[in-house]
N, C-alpha and C. Protein backbone atom coordinates (compact mmCIF):
# COMPACT_ATOMS: atom_id res chain seq x y z
N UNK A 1 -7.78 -15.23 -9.08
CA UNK A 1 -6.70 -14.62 -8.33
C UNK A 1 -7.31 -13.63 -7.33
N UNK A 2 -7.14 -14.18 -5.94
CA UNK A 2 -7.69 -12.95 -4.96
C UNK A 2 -6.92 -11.35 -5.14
N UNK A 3 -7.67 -10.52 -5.16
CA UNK A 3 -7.63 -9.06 -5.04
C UNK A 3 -7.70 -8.27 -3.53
N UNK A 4 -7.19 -7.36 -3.25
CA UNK A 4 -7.36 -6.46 -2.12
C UNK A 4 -7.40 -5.42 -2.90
N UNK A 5 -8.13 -4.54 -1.68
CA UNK A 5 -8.24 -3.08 -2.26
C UNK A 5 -7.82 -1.93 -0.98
N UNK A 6 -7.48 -1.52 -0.55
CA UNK A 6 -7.13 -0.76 0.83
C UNK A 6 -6.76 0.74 -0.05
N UNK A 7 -6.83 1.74 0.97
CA UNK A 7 -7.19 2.85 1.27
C UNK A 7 -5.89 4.14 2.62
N UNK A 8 -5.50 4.60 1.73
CA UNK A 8 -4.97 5.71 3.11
C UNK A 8 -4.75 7.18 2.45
N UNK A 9 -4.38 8.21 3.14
CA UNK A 9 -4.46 9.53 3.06
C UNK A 9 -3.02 9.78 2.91
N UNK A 10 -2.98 10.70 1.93
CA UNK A 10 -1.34 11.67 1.78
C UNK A 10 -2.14 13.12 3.04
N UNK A 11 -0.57 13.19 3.04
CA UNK A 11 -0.91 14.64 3.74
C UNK A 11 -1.75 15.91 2.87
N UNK A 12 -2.09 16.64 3.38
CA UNK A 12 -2.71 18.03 2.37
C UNK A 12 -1.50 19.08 2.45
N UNK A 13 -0.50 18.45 1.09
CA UNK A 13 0.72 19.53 1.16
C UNK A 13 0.97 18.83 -0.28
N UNK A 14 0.74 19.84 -1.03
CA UNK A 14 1.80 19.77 -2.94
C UNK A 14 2.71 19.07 -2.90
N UNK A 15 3.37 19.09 -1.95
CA UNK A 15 5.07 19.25 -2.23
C UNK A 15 5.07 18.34 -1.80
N UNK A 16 4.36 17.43 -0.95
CA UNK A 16 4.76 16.22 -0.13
C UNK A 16 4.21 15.19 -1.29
N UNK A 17 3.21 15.56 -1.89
CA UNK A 17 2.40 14.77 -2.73
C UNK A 17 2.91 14.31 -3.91
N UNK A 18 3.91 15.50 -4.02
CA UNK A 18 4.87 15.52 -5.47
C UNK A 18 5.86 14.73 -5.18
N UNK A 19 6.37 14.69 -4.15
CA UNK A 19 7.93 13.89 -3.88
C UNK A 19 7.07 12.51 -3.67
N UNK A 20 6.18 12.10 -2.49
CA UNK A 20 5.46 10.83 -2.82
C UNK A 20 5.45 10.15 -4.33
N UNK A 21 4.96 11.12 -5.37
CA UNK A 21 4.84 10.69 -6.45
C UNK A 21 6.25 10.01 -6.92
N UNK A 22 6.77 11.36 -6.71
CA UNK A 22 8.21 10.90 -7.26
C UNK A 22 9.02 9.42 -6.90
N UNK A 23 8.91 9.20 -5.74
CA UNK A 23 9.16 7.81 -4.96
C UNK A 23 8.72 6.24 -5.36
N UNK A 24 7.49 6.86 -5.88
CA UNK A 24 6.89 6.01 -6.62
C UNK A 24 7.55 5.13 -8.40
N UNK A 25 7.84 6.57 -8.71
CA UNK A 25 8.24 6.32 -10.27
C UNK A 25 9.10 5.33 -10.82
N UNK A 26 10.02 4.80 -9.50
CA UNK A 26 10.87 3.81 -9.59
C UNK A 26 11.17 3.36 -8.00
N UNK A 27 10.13 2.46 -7.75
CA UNK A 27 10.60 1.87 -6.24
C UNK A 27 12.09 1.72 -5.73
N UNK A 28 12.41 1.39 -4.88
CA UNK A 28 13.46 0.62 -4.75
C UNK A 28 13.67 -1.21 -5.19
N UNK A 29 14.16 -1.39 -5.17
CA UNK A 29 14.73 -2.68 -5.84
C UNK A 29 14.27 -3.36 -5.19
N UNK A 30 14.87 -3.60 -4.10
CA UNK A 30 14.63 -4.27 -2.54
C UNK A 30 13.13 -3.89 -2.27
N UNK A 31 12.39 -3.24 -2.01
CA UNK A 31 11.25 -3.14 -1.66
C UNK A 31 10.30 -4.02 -2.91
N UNK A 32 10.30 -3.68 -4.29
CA UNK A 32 9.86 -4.28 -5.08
C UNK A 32 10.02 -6.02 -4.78
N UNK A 33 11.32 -6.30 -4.48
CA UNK A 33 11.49 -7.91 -4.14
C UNK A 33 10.78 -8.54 -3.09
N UNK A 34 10.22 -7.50 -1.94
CA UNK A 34 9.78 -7.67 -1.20
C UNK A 34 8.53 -7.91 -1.51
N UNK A 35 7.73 -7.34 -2.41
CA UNK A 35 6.44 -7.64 -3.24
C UNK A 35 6.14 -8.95 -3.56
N UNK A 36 7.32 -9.07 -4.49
CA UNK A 36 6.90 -10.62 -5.71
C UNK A 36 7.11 -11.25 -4.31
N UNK A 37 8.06 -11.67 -3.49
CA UNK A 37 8.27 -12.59 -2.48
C UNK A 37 7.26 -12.71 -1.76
N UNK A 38 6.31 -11.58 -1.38
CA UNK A 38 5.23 -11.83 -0.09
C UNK A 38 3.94 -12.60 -1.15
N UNK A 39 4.43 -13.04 -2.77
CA UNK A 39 2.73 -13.20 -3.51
C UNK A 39 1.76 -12.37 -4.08
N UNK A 40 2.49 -10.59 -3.86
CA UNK A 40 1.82 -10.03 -4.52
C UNK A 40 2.49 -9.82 -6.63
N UNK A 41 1.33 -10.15 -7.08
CA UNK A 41 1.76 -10.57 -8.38
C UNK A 41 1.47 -9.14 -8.99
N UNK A 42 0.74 -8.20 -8.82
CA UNK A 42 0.40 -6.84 -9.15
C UNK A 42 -0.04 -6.24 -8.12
N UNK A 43 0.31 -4.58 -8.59
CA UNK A 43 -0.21 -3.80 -7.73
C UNK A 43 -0.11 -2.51 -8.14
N UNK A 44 -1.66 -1.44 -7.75
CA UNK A 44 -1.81 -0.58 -8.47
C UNK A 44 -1.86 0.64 -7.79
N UNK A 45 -1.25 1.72 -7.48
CA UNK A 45 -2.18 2.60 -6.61
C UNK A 45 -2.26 3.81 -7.13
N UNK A 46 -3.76 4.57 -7.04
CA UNK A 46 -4.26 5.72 -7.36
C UNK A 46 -4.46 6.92 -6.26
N UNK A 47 -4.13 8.15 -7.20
CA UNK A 47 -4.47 9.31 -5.87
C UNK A 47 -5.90 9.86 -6.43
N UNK A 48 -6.84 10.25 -5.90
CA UNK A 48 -7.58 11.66 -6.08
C UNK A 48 -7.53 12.24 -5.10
N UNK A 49 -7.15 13.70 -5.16
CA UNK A 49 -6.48 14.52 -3.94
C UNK A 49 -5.63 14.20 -2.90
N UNK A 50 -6.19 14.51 -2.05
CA UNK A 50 -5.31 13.44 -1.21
C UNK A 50 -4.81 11.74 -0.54
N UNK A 51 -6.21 11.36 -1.27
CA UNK A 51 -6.78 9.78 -0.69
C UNK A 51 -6.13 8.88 -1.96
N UNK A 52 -5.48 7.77 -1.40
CA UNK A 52 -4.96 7.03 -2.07
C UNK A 52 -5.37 5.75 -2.25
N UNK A 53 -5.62 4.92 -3.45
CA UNK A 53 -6.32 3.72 -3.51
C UNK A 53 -5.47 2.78 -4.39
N UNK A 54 -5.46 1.92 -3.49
CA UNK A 54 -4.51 0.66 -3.33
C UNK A 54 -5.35 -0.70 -4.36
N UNK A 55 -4.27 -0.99 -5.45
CA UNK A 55 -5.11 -2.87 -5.42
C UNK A 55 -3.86 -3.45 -5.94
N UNK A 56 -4.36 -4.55 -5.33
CA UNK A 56 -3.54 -5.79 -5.22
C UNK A 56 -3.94 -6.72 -5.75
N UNK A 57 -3.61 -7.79 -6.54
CA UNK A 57 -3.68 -8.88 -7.18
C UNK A 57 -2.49 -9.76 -6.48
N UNK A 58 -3.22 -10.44 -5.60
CA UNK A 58 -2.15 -11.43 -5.01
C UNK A 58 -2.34 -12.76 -5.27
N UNK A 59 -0.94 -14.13 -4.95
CA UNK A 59 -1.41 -15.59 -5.44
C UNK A 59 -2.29 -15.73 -4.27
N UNK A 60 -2.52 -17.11 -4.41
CA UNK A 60 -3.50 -17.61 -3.14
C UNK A 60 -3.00 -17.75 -2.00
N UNK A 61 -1.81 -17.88 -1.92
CA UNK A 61 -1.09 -18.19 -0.63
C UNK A 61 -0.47 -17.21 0.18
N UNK A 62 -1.20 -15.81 -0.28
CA UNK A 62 -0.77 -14.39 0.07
C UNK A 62 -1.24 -14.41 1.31
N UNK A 63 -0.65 -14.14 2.23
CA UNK A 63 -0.90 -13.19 3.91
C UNK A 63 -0.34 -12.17 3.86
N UNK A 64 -1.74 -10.90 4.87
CA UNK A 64 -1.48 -10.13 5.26
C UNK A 64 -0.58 -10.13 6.30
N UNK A 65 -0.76 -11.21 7.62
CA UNK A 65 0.39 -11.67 8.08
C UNK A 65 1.83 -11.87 8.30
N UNK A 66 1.68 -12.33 7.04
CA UNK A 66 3.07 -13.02 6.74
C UNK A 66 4.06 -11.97 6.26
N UNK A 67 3.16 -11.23 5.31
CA UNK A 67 3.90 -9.83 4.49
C UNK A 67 4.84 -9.17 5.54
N UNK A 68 3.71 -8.92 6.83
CA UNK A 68 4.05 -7.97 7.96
C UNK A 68 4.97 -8.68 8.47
N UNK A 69 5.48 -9.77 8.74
CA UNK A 69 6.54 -10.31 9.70
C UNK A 69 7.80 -10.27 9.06
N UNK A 70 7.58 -10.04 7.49
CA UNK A 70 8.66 -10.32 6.46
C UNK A 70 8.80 -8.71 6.26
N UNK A 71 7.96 -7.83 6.18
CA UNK A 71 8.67 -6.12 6.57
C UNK A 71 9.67 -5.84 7.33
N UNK A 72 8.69 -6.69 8.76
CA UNK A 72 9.21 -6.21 10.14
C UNK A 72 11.00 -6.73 9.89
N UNK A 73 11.23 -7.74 9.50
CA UNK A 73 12.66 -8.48 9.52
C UNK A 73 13.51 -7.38 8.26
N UNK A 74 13.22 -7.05 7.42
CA UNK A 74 13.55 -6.25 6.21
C UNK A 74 14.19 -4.49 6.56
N UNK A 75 15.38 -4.47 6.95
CA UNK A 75 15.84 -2.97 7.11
C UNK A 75 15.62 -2.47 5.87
N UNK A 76 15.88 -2.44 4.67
CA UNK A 76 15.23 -1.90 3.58
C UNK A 76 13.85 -1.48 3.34
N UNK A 77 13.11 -2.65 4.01
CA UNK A 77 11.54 -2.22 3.74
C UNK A 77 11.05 -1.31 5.02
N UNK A 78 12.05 -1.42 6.35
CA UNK A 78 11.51 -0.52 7.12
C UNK A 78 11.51 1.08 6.42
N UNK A 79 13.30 0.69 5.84
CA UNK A 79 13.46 2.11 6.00
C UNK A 79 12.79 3.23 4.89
N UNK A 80 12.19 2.27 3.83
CA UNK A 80 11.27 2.65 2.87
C UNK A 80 10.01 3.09 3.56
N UNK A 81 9.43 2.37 4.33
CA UNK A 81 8.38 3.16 5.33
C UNK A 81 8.21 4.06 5.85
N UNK A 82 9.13 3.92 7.01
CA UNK A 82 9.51 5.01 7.84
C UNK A 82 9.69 6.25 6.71
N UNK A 83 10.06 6.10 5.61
CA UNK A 83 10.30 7.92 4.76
C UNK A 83 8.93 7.90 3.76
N UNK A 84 8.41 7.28 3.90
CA UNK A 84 6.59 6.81 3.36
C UNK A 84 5.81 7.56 4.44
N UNK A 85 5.81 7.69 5.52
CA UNK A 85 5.26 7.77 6.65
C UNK A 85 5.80 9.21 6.58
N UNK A 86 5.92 10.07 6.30
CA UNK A 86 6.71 11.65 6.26
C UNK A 86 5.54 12.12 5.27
N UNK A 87 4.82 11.29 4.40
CA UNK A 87 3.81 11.64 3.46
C UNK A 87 2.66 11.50 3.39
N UNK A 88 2.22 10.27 4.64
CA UNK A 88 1.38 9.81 4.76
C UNK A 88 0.28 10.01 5.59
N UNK A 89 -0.61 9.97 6.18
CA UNK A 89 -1.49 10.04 7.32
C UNK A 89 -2.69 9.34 7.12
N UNK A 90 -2.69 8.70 8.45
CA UNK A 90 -4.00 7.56 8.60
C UNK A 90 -5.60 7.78 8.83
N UNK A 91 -6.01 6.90 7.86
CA UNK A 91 -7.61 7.17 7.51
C UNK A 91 -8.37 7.58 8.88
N UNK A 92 -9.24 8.17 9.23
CA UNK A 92 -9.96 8.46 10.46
C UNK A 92 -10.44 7.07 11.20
N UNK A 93 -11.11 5.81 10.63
CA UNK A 93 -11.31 4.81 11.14
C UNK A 93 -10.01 3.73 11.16
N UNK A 94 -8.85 4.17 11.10
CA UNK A 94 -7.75 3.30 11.26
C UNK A 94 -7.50 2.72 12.09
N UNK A 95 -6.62 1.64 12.50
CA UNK A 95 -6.62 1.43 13.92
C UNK A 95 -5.04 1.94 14.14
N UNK A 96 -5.27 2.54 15.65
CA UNK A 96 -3.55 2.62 15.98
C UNK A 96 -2.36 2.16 14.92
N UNK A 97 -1.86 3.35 14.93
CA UNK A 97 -0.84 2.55 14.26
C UNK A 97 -0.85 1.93 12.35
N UNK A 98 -1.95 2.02 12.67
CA UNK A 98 -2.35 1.20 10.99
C UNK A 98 -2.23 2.45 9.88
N UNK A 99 -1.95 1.86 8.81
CA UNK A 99 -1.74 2.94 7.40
C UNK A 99 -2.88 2.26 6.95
N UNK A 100 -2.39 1.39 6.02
CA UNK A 100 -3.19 1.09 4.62
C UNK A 100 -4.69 0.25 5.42
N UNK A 101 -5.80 0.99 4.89
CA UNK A 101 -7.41 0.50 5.51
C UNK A 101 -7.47 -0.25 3.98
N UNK A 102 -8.10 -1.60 4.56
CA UNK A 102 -8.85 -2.90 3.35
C UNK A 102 -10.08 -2.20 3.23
N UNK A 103 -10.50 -2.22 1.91
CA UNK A 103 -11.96 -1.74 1.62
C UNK A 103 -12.86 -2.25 1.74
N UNK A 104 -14.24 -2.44 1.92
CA UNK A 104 -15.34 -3.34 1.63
C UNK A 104 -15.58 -3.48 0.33
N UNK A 105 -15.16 -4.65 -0.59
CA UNK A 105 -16.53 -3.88 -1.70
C UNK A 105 -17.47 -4.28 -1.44
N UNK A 106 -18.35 -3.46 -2.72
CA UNK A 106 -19.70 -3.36 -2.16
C UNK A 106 -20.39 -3.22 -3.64
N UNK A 107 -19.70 -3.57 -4.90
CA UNK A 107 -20.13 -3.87 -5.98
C UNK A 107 -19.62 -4.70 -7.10
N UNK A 108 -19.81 -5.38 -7.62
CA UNK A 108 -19.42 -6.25 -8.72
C UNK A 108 -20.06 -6.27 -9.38
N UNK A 109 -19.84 -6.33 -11.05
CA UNK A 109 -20.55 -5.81 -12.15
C UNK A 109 -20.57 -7.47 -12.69
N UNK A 110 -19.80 -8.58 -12.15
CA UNK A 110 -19.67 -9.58 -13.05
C UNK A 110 -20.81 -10.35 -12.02
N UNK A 111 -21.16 -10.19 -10.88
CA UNK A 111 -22.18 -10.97 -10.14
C UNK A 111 -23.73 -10.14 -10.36
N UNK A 112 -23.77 -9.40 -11.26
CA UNK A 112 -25.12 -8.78 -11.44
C UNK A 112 -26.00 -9.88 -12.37
């Protein structure tokens, strides 16, 4: 099962970090549907301080692509963003516009 791993920054504010959290604790419904539908079968994300780390366990037939065209059409999933984006701020090598940065890895313990 392919994996992603991506990467972005909360703001440096408690309070923003806390309500983020909070947002978290129970998605929205609709946004969650938006998950299983785009192929993502799990998904995990971690904070230390401010930096947030993303993984994904998606089927094979997962696009990054596709996800994005199926957001873009989704007033629910915008509007879940758009109040995501009040918490959020983009990695220094991001591109325009971009939130979530894909990671390199750069280790595997099962190919040693």
């Amino acid at each position: 099962m392919p994996r992603h791993c991506l990467a972005l920054d909360l703001k440096n504010d408690e309070t923003a970090i806390a309500e983020y959290k909070r947002y978290h604790v129970k998605i929205w419904p609709e946004v969650k549907k938006s998950l299983f539908d785009a192929g993502i079968v799990d998904m995990e994300i971690y904070l230390a301080g401010t930096r947030l780390f993303m993984i994904m366990d998606v089927g094979d037939n997962f696009s990054f692509s596709a996800k994005s065209a199926a957001d873009a059409a989704n007033a629910k999933v915008q509007e879940w963003e758009a109040l995501m984006a009040n918490f959020q701020q983009e990695l220094p090598q991001s591109a325009p516009g971009q939130k979530w940065v894909v990671m390199e890895k750069v280790f595997d313990l099962a190919s040693q």
